[in-house]
N, C-alpha and C. Protein backbone atom coordinates (compact mmCIF):
# COMPACT_ATOMS: atom_id res chain seq x y z
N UNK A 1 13.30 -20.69 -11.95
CA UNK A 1 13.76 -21.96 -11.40
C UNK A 1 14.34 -22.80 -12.54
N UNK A 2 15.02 -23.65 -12.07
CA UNK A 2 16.00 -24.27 -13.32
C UNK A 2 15.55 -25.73 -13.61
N UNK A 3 15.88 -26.34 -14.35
CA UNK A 3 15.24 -27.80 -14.61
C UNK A 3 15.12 -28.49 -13.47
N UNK A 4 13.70 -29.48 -13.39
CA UNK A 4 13.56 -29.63 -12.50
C UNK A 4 13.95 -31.40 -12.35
N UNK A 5 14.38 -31.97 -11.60
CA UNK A 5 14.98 -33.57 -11.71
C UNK A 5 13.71 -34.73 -11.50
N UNK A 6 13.76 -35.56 -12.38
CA UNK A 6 13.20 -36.68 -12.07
C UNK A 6 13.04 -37.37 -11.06
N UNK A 7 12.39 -38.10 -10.32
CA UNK A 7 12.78 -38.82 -9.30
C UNK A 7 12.31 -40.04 -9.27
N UNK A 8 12.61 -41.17 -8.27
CA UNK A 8 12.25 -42.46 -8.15
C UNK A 8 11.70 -42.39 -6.52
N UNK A 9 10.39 -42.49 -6.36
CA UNK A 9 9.92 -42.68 -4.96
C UNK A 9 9.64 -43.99 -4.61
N UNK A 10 10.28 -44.02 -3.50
CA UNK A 10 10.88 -45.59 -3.12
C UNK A 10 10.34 -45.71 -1.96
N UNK A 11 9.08 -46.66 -1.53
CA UNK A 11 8.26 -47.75 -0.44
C UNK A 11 9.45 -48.49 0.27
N UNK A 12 9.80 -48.82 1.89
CA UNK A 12 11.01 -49.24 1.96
C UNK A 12 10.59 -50.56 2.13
N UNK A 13 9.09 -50.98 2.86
CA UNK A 13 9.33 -52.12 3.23
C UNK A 13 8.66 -52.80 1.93
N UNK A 14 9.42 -54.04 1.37
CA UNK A 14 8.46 -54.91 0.63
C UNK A 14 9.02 -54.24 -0.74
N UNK A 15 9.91 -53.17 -0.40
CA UNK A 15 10.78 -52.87 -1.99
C UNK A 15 12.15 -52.95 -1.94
N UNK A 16 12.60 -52.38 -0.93
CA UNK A 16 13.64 -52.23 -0.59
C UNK A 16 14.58 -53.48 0.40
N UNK A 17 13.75 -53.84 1.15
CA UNK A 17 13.83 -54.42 2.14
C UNK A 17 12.77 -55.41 2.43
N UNK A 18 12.85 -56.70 2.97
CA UNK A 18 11.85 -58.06 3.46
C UNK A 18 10.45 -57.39 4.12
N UNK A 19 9.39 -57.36 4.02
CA UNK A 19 8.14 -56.68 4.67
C UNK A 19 8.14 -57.99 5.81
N UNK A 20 9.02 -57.85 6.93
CA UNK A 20 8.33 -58.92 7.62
C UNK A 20 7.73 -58.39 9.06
N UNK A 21 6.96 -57.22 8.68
CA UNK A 21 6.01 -56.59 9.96
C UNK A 21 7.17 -55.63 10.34
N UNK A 22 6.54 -55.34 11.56
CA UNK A 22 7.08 -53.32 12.11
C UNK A 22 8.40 -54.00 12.44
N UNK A 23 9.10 -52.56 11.52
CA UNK A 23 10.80 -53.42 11.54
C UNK A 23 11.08 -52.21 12.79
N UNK A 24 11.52 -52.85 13.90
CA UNK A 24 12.08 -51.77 15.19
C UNK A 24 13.34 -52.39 15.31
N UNK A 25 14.51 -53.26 14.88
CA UNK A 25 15.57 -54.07 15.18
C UNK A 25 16.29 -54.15 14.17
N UNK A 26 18.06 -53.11 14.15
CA UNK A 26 18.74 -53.29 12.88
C UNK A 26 18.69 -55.00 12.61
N UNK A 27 18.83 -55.80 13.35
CA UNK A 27 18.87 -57.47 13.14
C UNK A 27 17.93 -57.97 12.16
N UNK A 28 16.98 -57.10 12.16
CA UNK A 28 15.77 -57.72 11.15
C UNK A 28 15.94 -56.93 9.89
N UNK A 29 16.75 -56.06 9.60
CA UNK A 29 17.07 -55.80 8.06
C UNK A 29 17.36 -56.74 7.02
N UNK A 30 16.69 -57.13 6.34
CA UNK A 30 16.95 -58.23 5.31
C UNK A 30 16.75 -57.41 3.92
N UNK A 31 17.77 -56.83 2.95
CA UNK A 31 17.85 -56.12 1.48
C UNK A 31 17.62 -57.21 0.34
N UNK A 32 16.87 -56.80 -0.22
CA UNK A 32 16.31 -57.83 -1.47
C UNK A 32 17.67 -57.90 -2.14
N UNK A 33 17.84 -59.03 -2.92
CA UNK A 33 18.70 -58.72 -3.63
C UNK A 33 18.76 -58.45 -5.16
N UNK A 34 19.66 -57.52 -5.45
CA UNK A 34 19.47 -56.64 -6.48
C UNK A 34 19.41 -55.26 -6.13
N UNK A 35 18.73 -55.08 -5.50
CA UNK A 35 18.73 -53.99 -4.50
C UNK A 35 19.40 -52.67 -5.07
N UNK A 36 20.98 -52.78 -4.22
CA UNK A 36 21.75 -51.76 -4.04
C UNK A 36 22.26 -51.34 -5.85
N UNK A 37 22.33 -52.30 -6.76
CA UNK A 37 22.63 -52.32 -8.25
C UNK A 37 21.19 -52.01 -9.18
N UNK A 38 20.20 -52.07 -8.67
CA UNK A 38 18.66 -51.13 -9.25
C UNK A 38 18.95 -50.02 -8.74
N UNK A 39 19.24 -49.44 -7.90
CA UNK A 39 19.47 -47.99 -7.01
C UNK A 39 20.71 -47.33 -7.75
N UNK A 40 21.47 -48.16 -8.02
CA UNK A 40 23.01 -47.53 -8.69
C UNK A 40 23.00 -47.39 -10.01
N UNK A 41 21.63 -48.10 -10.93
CA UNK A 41 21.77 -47.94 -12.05
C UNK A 41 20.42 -46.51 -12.60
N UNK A 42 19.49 -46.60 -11.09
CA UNK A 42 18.68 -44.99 -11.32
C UNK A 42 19.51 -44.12 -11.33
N UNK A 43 20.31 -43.85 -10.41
CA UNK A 43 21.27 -42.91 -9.90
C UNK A 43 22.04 -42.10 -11.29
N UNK A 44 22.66 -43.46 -11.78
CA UNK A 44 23.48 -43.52 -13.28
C UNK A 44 22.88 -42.52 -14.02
N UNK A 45 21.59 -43.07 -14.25
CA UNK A 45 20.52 -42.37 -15.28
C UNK A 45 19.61 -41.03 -14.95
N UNK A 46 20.51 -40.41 -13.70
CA UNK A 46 20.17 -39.00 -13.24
C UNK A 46 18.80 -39.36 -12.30
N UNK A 47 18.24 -39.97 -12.27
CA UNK A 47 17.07 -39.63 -11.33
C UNK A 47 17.58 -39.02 -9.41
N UNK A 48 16.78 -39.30 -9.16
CA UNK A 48 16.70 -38.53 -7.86
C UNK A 48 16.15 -39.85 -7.00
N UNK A 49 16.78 -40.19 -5.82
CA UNK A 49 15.77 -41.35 -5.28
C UNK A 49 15.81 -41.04 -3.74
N UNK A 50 14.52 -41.11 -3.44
CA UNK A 50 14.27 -40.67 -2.68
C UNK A 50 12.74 -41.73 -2.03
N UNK A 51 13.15 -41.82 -0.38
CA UNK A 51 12.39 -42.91 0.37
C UNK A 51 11.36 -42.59 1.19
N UNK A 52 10.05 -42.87 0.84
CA UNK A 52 8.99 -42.29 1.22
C UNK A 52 8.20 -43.59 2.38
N UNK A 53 8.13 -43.48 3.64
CA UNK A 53 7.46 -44.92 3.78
C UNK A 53 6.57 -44.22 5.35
N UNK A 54 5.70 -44.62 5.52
CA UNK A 54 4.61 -44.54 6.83
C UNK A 54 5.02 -45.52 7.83
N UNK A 55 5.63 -44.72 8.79
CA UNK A 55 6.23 -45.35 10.43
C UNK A 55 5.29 -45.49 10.89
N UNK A 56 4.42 -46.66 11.17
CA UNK A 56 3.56 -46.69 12.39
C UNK A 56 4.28 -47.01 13.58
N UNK A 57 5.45 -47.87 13.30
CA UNK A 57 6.04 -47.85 14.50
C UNK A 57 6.15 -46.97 15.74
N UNK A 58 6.49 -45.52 14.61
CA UNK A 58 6.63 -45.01 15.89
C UNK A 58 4.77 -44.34 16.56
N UNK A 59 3.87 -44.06 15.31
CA UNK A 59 2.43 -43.94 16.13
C UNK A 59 2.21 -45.25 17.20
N UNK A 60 2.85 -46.31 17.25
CA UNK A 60 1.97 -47.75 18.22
C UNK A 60 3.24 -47.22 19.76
N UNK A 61 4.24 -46.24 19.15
CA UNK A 61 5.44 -46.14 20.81
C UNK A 61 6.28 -47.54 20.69
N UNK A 62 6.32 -48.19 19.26
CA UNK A 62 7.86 -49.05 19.54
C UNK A 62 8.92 -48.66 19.40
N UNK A 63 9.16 -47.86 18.88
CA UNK A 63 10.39 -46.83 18.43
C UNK A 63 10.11 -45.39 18.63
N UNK A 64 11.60 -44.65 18.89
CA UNK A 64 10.97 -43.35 18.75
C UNK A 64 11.32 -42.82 17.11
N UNK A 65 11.00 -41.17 17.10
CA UNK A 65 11.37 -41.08 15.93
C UNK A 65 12.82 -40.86 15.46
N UNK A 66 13.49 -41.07 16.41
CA UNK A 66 14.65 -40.87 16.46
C UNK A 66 15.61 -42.18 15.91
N UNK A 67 14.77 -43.19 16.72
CA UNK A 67 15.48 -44.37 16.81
C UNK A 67 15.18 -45.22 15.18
N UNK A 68 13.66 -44.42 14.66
CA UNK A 68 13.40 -45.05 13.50
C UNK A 68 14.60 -44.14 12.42
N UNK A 69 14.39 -42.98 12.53
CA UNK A 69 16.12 -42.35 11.75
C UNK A 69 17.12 -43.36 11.87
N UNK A 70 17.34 -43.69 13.26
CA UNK A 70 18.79 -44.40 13.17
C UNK A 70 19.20 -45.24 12.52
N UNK A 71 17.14 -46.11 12.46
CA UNK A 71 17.03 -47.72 12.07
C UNK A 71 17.42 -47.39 10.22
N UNK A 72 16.83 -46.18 9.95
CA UNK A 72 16.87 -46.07 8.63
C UNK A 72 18.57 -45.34 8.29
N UNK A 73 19.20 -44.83 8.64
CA UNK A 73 20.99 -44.72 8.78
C UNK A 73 21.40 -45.79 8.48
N UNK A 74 21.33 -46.92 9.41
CA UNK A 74 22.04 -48.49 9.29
C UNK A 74 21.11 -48.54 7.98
N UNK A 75 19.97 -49.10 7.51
CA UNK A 75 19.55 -49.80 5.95
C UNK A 75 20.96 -48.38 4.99
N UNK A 76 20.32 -47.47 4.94
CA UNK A 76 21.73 -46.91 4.11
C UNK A 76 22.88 -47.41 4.09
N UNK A 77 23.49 -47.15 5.65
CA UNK A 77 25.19 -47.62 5.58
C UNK A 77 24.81 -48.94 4.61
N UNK A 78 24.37 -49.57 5.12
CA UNK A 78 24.51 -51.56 4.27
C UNK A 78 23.99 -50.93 3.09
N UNK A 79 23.75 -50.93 2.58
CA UNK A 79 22.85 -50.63 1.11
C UNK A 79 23.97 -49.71 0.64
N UNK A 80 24.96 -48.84 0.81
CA UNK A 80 26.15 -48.24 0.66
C UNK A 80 27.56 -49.03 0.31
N UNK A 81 27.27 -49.67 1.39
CA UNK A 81 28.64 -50.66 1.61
C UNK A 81 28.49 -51.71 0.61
N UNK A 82 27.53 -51.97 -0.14
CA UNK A 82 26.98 -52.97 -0.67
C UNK A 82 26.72 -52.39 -2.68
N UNK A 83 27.41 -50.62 -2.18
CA UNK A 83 27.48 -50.27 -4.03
C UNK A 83 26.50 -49.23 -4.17
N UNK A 84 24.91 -49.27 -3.40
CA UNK A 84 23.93 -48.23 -3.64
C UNK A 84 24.41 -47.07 -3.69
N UNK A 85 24.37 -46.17 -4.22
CA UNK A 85 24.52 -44.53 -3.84
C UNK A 85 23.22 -44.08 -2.54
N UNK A 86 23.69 -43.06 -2.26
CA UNK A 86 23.19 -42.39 -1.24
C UNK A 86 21.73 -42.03 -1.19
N UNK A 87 20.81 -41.86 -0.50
CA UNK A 87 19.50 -41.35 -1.12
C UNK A 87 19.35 -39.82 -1.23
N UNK A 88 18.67 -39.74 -1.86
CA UNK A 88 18.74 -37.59 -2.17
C UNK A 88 17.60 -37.54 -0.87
N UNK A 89 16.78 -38.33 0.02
CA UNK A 89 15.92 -37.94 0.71
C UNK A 89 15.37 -39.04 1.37
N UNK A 90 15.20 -38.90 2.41
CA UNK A 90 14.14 -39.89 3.65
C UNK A 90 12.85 -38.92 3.75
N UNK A 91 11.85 -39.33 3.68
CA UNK A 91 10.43 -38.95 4.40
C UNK A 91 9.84 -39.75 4.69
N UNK A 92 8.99 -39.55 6.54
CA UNK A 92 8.14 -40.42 6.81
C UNK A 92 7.53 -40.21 7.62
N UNK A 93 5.80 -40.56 7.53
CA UNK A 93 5.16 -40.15 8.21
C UNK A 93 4.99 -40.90 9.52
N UNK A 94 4.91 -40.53 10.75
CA UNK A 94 4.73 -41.03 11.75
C UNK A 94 3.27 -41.44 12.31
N UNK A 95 2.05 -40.61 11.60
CA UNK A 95 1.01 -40.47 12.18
C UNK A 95 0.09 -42.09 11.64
N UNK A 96 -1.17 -41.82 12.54
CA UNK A 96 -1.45 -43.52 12.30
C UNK A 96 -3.39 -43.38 12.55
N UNK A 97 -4.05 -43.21 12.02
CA UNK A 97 -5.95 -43.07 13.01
C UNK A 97 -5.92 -43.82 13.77
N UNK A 98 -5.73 -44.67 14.08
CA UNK A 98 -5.53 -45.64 15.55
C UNK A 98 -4.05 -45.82 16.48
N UNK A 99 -3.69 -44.45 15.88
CA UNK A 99 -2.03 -44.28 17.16
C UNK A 99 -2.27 -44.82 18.39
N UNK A 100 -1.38 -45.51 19.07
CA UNK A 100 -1.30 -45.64 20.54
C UNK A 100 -0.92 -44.78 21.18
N UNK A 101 0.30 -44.09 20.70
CA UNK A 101 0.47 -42.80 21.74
C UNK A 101 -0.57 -41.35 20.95
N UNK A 102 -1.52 -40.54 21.54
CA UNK A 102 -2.12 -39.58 21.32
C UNK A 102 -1.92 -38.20 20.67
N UNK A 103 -0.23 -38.53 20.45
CA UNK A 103 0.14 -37.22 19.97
C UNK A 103 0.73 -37.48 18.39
N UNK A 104 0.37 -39.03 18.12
CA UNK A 104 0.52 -39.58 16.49
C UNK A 104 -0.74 -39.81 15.82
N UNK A 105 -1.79 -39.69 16.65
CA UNK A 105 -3.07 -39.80 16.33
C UNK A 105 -3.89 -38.74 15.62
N UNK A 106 -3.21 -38.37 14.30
CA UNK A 106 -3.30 -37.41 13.40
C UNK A 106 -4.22 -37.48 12.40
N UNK A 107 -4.84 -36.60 11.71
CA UNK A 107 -5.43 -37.04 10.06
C UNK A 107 -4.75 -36.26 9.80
N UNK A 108 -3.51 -36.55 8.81
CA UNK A 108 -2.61 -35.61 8.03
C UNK A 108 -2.29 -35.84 6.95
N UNK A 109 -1.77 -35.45 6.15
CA UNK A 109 -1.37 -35.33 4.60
C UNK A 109 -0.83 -36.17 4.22
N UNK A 110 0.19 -36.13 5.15
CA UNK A 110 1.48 -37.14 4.74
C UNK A 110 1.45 -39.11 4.95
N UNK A 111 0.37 -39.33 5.35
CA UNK A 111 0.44 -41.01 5.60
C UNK A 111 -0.33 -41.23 4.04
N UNK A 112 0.23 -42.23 3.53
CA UNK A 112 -0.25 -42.74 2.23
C UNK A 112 -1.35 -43.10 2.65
N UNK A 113 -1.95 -43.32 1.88
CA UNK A 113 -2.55 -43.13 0.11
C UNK A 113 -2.11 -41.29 0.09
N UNK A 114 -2.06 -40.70 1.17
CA UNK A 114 -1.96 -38.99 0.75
C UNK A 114 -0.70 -38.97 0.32
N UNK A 115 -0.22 -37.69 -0.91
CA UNK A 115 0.79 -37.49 -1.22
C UNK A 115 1.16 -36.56 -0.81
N UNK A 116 1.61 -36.35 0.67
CA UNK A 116 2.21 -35.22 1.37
C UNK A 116 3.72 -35.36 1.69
N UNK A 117 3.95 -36.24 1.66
CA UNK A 117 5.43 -36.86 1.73
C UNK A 117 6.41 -36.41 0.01
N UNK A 118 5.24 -36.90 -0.76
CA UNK A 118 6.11 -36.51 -2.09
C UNK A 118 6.20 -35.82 -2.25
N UNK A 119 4.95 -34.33 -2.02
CA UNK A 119 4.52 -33.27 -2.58
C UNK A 119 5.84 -32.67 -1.88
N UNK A 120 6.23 -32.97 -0.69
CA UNK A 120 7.08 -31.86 0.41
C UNK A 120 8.75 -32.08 -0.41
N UNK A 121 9.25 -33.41 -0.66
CA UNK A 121 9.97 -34.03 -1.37
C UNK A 121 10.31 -33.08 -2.69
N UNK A 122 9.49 -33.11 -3.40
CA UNK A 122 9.18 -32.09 -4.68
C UNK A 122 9.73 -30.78 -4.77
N UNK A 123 8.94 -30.54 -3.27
CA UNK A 123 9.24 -28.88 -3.23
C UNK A 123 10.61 -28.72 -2.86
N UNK A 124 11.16 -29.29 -1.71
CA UNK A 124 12.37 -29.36 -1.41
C UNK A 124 13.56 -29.50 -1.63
N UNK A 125 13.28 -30.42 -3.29
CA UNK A 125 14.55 -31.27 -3.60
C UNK A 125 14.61 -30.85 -5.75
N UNK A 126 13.12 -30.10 -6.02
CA UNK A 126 12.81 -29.54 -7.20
C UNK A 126 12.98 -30.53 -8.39
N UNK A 127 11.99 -31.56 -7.41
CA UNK A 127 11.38 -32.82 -8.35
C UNK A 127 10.47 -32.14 -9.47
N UNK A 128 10.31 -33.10 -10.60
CA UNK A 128 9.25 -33.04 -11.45
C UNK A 128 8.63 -34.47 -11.26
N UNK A 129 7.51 -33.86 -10.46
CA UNK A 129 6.73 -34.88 -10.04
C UNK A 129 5.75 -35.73 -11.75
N UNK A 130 5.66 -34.87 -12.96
CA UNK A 130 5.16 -35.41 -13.57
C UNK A 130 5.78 -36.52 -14.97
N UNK A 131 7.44 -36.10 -14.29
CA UNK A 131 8.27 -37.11 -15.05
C UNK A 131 8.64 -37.95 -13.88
N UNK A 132 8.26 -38.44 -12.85
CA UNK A 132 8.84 -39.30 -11.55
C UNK A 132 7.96 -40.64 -11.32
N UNK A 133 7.82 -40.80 -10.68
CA UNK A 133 7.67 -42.62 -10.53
C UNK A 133 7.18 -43.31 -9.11
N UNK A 134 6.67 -44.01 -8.69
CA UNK A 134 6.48 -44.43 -6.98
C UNK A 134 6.50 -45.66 -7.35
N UNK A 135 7.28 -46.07 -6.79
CA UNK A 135 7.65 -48.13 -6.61
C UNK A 135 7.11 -48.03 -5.13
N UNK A 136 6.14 -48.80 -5.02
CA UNK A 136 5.83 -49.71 -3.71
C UNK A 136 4.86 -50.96 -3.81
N UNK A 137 4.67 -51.14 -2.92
CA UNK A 137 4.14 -52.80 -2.81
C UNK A 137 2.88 -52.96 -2.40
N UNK A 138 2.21 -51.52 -2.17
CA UNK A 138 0.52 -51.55 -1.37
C UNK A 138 0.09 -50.65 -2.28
N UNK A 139 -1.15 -50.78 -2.30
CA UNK A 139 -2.19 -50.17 -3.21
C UNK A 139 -2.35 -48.38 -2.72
N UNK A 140 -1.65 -48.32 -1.45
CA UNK A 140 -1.53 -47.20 -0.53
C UNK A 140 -0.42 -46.87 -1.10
N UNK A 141 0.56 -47.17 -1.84
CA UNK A 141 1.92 -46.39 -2.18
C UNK A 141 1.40 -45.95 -3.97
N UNK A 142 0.68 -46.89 -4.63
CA UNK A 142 0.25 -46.49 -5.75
C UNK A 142 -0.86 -45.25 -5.55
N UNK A 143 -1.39 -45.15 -4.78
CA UNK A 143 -2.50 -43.87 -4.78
C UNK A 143 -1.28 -43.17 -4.65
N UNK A 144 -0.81 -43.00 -3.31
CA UNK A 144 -0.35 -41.46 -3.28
C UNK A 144 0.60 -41.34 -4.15
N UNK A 145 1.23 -41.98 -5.72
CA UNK A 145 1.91 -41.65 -6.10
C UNK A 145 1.14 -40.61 -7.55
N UNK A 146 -0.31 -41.53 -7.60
CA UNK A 146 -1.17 -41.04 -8.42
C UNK A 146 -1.69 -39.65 -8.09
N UNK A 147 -1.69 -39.52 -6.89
CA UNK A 147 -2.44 -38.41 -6.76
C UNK A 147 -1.42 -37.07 -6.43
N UNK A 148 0.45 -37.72 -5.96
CA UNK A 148 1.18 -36.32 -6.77
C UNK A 148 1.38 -36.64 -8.33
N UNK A 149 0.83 -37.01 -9.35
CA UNK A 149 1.19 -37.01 -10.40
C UNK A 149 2.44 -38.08 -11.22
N UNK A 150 2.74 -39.00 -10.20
CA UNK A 150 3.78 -39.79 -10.55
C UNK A 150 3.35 -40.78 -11.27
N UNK A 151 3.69 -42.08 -12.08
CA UNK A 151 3.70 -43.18 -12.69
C UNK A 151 3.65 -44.18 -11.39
N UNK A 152 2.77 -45.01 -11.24
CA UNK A 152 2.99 -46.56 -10.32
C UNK A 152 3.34 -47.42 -10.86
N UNK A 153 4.55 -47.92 -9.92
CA UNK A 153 4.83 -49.30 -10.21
C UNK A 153 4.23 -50.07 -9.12
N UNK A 154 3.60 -51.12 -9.24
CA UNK A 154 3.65 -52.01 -8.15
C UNK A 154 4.53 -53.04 -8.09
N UNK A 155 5.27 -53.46 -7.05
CA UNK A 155 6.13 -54.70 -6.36
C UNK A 155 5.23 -55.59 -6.25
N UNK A 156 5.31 -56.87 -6.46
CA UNK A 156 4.68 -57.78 -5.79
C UNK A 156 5.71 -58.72 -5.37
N UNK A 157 5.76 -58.49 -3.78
CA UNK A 157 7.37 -58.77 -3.28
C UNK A 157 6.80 -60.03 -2.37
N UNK A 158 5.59 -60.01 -1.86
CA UNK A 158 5.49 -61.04 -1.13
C UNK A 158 4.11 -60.91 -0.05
N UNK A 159 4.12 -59.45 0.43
CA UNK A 159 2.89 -58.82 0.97
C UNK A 159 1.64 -57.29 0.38
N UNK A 160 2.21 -58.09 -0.51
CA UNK A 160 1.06 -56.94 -1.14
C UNK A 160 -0.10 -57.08 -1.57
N UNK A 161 -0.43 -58.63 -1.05
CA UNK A 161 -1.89 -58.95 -1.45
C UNK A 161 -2.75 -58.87 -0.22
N UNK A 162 -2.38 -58.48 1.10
CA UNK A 162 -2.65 -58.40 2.68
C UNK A 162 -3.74 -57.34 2.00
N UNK A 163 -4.23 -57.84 3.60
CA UNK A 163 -5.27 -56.46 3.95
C UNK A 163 -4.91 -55.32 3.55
N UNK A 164 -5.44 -54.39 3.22
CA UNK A 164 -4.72 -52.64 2.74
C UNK A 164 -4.30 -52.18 4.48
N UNK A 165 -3.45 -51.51 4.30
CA UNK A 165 -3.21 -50.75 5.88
C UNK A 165 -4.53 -50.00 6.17
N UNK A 166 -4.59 -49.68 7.47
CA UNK A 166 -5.26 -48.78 7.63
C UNK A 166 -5.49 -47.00 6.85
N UNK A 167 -6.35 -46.88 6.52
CA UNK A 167 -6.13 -45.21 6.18
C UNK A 167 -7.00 -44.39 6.62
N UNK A 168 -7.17 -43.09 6.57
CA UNK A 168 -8.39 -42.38 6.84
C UNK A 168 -9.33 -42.37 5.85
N UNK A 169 -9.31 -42.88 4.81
CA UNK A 169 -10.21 -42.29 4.17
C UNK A 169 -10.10 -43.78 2.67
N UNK A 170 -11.08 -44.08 1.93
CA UNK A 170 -11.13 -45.27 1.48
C UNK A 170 -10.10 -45.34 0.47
N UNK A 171 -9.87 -46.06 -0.03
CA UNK A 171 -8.58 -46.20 -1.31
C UNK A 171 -9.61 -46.47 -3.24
N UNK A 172 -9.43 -45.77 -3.84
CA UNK A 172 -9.96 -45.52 -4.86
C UNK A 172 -9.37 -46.72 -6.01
N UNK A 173 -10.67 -47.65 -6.47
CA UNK A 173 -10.26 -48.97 -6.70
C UNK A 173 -9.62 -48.89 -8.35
N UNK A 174 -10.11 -47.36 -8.64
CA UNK A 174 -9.81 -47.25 -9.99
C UNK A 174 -8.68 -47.22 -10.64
N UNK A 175 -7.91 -46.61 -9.27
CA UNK A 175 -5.99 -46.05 -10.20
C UNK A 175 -5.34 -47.91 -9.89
N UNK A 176 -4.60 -47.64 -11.14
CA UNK A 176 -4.14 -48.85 -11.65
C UNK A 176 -2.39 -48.81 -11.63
N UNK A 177 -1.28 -49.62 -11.50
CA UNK A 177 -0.38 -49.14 -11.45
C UNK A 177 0.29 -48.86 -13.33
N UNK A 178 1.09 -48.41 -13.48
CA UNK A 178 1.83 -48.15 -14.99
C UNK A 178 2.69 -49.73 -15.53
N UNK A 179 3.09 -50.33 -14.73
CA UNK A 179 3.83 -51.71 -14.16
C UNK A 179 3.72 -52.53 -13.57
N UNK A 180 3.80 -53.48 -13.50
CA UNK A 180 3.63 -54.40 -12.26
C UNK A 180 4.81 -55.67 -12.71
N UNK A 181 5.63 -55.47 -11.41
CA UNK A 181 6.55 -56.27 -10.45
C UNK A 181 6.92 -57.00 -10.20
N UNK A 182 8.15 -58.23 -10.22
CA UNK A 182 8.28 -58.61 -8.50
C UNK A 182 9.31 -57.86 -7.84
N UNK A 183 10.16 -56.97 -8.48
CA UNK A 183 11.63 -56.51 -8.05
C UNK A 183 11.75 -55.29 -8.52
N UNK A 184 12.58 -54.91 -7.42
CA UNK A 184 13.15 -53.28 -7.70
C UNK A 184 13.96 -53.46 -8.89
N UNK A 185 14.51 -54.75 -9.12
CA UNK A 185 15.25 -54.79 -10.59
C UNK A 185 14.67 -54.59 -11.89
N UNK A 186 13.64 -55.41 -11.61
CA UNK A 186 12.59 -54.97 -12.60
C UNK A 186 11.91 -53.85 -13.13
N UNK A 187 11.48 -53.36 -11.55
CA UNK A 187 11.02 -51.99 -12.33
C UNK A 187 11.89 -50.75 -12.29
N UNK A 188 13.31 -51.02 -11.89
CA UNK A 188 14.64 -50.05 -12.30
C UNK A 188 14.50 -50.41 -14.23
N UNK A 189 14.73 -52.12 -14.59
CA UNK A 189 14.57 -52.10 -15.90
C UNK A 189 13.75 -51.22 -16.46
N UNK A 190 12.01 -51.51 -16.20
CA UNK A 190 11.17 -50.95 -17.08
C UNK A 190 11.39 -49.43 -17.15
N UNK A 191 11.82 -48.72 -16.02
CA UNK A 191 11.98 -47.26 -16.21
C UNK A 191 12.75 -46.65 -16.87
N UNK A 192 13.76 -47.58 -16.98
CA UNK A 192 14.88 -47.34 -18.12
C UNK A 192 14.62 -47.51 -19.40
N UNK A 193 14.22 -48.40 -19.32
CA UNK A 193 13.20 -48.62 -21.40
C UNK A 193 12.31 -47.32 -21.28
N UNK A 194 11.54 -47.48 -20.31
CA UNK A 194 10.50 -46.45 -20.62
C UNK A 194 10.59 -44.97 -20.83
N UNK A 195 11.78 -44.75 -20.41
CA UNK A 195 12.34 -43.41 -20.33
C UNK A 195 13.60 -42.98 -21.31
């Protein structure tokens, strides 16, 4: 196998985009700004970026998973039109321990704090998960970045001091992030010094 690429794993809501609760409505897309020019200057510097985020939407039946693809198409187009480059990858888990519909009502790998989303990411796209990175805004995006082997950054964008989401299983008070935040600009900067 041939060198394997860096990557930037990217939390959408509360990094990318306004955390203002279950986004089901292109109307409620609001892009931080800085945004699309932190994304264009990873890109620059070879990484790989790629968007990892837990749909409960579609476990509660407000969206399907279809419609959450679509919702996530439109944040691209704008985030495109606006200078970002493209993402090398979408992943997202749908499943939820308190799903409303019964067939999202999963214990699976892939909902953060688990790193099943990255790990699959990795394999797929021939990340080096131990030169890569997880920007998000919950203590649930810093585990699972710890536990595929990545560096945490934390955001502190505005909701990241909330209740932790739900998870299956407790969140380990020990892992700490590598950074801490308020902007994807920021921690596009620090990765660039740091690297």
């Amino acid at each position: 196998m041939g060198i394997r690429r860096r990557a930037v794993f990217l939390d959408r809501d509360g990094v990318l985009v306004e955390d203002r609760g279950l986004l089901v409505d292109a109307e409620d897309i609001r892009i931080y700004e800085g945004v699309p020019e932190a994304l264009a200057r990873l890109h620059r510097a070879g990484f790989a970026l790629v968007v990892v985020s837990n749909q409960a939407v579609v476990a509660r039946g407000l969206l399907s998973e279809a419609g959450m693809r679509r919702l996530q198409e439109t944040l691209e187009a704008r985030l495109q039109a606006q200078g970002a480059p493209a993402f090398d990858g979408f992943y997202y888990c749908p499943h939820h321990p308190s799903a409303t519909l019964p067939e999202y009502r999963v214990d699976c790998g892939c909902r953060k704090p688990r790193p099943g989303m990255l790990l699959k990411a990795a394999e797929d796209l021939g990340l080096d998960l131990a030169s890569s990175y997880m920007v998000g805004d919950r203590p649930t995006d810093l585990q699972a970045g710890h536990r595929a082997g990545c560096l945490g950054i934390w955001v502190q964008s505005g909701r990241h001091a909330d209740r932790p989401i739900e998870t299956a299983e407790a969140l380990d008070p020990g892992i700490v992030p590598a950074f801490v935040c308020a902007s994807l600009t920021e921690a596009a900067t620090w990765i660039l010094e740091e690297r």
